[in-house]
Protein backbone atom coordinates (compact mmCIF):
# COMPACT_ATOMS: atom_id res chain seq x y z
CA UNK A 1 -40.14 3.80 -34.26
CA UNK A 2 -40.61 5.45 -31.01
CA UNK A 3 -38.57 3.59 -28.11
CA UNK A 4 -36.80 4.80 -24.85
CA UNK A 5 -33.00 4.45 -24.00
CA UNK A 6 -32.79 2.49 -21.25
CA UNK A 7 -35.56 -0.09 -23.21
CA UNK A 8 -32.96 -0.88 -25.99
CA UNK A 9 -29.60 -0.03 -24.50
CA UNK A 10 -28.97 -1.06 -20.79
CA UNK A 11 -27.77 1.34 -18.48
CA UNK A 12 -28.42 4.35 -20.74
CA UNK A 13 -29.99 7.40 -20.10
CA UNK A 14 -29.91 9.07 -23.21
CA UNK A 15 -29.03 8.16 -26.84
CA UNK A 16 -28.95 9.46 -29.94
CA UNK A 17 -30.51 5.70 -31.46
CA UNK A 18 -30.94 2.13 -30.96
CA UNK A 19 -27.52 1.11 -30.34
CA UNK A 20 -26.04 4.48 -29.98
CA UNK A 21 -25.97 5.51 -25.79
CA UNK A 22 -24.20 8.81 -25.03
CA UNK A 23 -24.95 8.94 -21.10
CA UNK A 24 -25.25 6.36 -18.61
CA UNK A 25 -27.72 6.36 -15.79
CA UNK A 26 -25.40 5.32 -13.42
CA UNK A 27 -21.68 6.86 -11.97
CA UNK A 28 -20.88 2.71 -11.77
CA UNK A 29 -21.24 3.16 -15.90
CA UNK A 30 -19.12 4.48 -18.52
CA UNK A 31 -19.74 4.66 -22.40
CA UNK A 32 -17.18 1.86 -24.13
CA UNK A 33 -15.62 1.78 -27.81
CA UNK A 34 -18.97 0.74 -28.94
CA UNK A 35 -21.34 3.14 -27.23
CA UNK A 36 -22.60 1.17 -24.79
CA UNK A 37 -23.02 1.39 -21.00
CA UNK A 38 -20.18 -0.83 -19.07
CA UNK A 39 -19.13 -1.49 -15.93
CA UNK A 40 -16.77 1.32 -14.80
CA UNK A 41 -13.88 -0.83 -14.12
CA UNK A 42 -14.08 -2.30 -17.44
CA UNK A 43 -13.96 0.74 -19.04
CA UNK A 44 -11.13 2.51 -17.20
CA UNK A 45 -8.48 -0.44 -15.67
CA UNK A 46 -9.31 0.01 -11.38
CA UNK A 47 -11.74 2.17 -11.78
CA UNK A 48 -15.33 1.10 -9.21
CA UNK A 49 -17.18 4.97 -10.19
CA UNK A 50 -16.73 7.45 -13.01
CA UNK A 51 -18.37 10.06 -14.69
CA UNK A 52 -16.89 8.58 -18.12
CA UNK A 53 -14.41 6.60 -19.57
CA UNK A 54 -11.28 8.96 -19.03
CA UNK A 55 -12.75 10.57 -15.26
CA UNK A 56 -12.13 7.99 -12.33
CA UNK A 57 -14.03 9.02 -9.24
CA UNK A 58 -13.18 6.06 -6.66
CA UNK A 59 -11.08 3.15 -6.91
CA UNK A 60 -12.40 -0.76 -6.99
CA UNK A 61 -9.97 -1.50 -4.12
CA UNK A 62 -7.62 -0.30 -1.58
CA UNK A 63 -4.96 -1.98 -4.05
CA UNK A 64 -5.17 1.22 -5.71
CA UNK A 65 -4.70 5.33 -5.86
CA UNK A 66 -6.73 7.66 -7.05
CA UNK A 67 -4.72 10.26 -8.91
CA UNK A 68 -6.04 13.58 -8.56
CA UNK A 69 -4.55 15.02 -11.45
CA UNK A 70 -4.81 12.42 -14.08
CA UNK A 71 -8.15 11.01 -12.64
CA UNK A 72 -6.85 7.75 -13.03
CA UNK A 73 -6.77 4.71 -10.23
CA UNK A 74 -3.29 3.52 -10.51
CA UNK A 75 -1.92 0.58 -8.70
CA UNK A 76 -0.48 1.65 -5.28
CA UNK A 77 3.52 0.70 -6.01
CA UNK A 78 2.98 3.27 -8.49
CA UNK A 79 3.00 5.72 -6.02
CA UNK A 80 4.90 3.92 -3.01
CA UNK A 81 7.23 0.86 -4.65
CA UNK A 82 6.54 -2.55 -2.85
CA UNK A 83 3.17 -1.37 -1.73
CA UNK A 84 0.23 -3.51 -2.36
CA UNK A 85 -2.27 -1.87 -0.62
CA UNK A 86 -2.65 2.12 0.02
CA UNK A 87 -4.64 5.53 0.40
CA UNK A 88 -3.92 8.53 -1.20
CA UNK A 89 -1.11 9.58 1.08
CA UNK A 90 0.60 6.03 2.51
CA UNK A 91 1.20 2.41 2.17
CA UNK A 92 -1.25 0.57 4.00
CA UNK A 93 0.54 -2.70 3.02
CA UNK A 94 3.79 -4.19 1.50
CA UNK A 95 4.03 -7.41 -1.00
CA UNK A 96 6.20 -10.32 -0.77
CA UNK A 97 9.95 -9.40 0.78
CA UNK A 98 8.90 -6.15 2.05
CA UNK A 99 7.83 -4.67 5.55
CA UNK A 100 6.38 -0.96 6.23
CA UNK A 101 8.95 1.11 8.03
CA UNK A 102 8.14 3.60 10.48
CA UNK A 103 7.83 5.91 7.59
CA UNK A 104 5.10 3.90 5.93
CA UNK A 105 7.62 3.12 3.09
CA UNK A 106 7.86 -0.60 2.08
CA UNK A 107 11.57 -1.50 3.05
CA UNK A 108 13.04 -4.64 2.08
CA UNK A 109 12.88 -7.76 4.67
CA UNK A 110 16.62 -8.93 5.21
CA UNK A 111 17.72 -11.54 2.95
CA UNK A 112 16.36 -9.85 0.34
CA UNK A 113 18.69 -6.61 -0.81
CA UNK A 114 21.39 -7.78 -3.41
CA UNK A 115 23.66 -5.49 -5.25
CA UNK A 116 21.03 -2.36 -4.12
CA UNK A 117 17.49 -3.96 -5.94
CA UNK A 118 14.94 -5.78 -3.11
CA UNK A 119 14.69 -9.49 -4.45
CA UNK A 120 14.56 -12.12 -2.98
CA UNK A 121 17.74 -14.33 -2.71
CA UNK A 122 15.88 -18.07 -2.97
CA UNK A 123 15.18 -17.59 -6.25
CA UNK A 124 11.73 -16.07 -7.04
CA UNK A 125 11.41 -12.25 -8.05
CA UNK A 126 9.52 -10.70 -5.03
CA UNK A 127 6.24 -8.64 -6.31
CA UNK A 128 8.72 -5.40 -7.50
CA UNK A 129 12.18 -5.03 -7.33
CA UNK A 130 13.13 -1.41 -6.38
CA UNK A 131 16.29 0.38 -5.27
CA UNK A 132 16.72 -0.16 -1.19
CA UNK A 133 15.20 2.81 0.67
């Protein structure tokens, strides 16, 4: 039976059959477990474009990094602890009992340091507890 790609698999370029895709037609696509064309950021966790499921080339949102190395998006405390929003090189934004220093570091508020870890003191966890900077 004679059919094209895209006609039987969505998103795919070319396959090797009917329910086997092995290129999507899109850099918003990546192949899945089951060799079909997904959504990027389902594929690899953050992830908005890639050129397949282990290559990241830009992040779904500012809440995360694009590692160079790994080609990964990682979260942005990854790289700068209390951050929740960032670019490559600085915090853009700190969570819950933190403020950006003059440094772009997230710093803990006051009230929140105890025993050296950034928590906050009525109770609740803030978003990550780090060492004070």
């Amino acid at each position: 039976m004679c059919y094209t790609c895209s006609s039987t698999l969505a998103f795919c370029m070319t396959c090797t059959s009917s329910t086997t895709c092995t290129s999507c037609s899109s850099v918003v696509y990546a192949i899945n477990a089951t060799s079909q064309c997904e959504s990027c950021s389902l594929v690899v966790p953050g992830c908005l474009t890639c050129l397949n499921s282990s290559y990241c080339l830009s992040c779904i949102s500012d809440a995360y990094y694009l590692d160079a190395t790994l080609h990964v998006c990682l979260p942005c405390y990854f790289l700068f602890p209390g951050c929740t929003q960032c670019s490559q090189t600085a915090c853009l934004l700190c969570g819950s009992g933190f403020h950006l220093n003059t440094k772009l570091q997230c710093q803990c508020n006051v009230g929140y340091l105890i025993n050296g870890f950034c928590i906050n003191v009525f109770g609740c966890n803030s978003t990550v507890t780090i060492p004070y900077i």
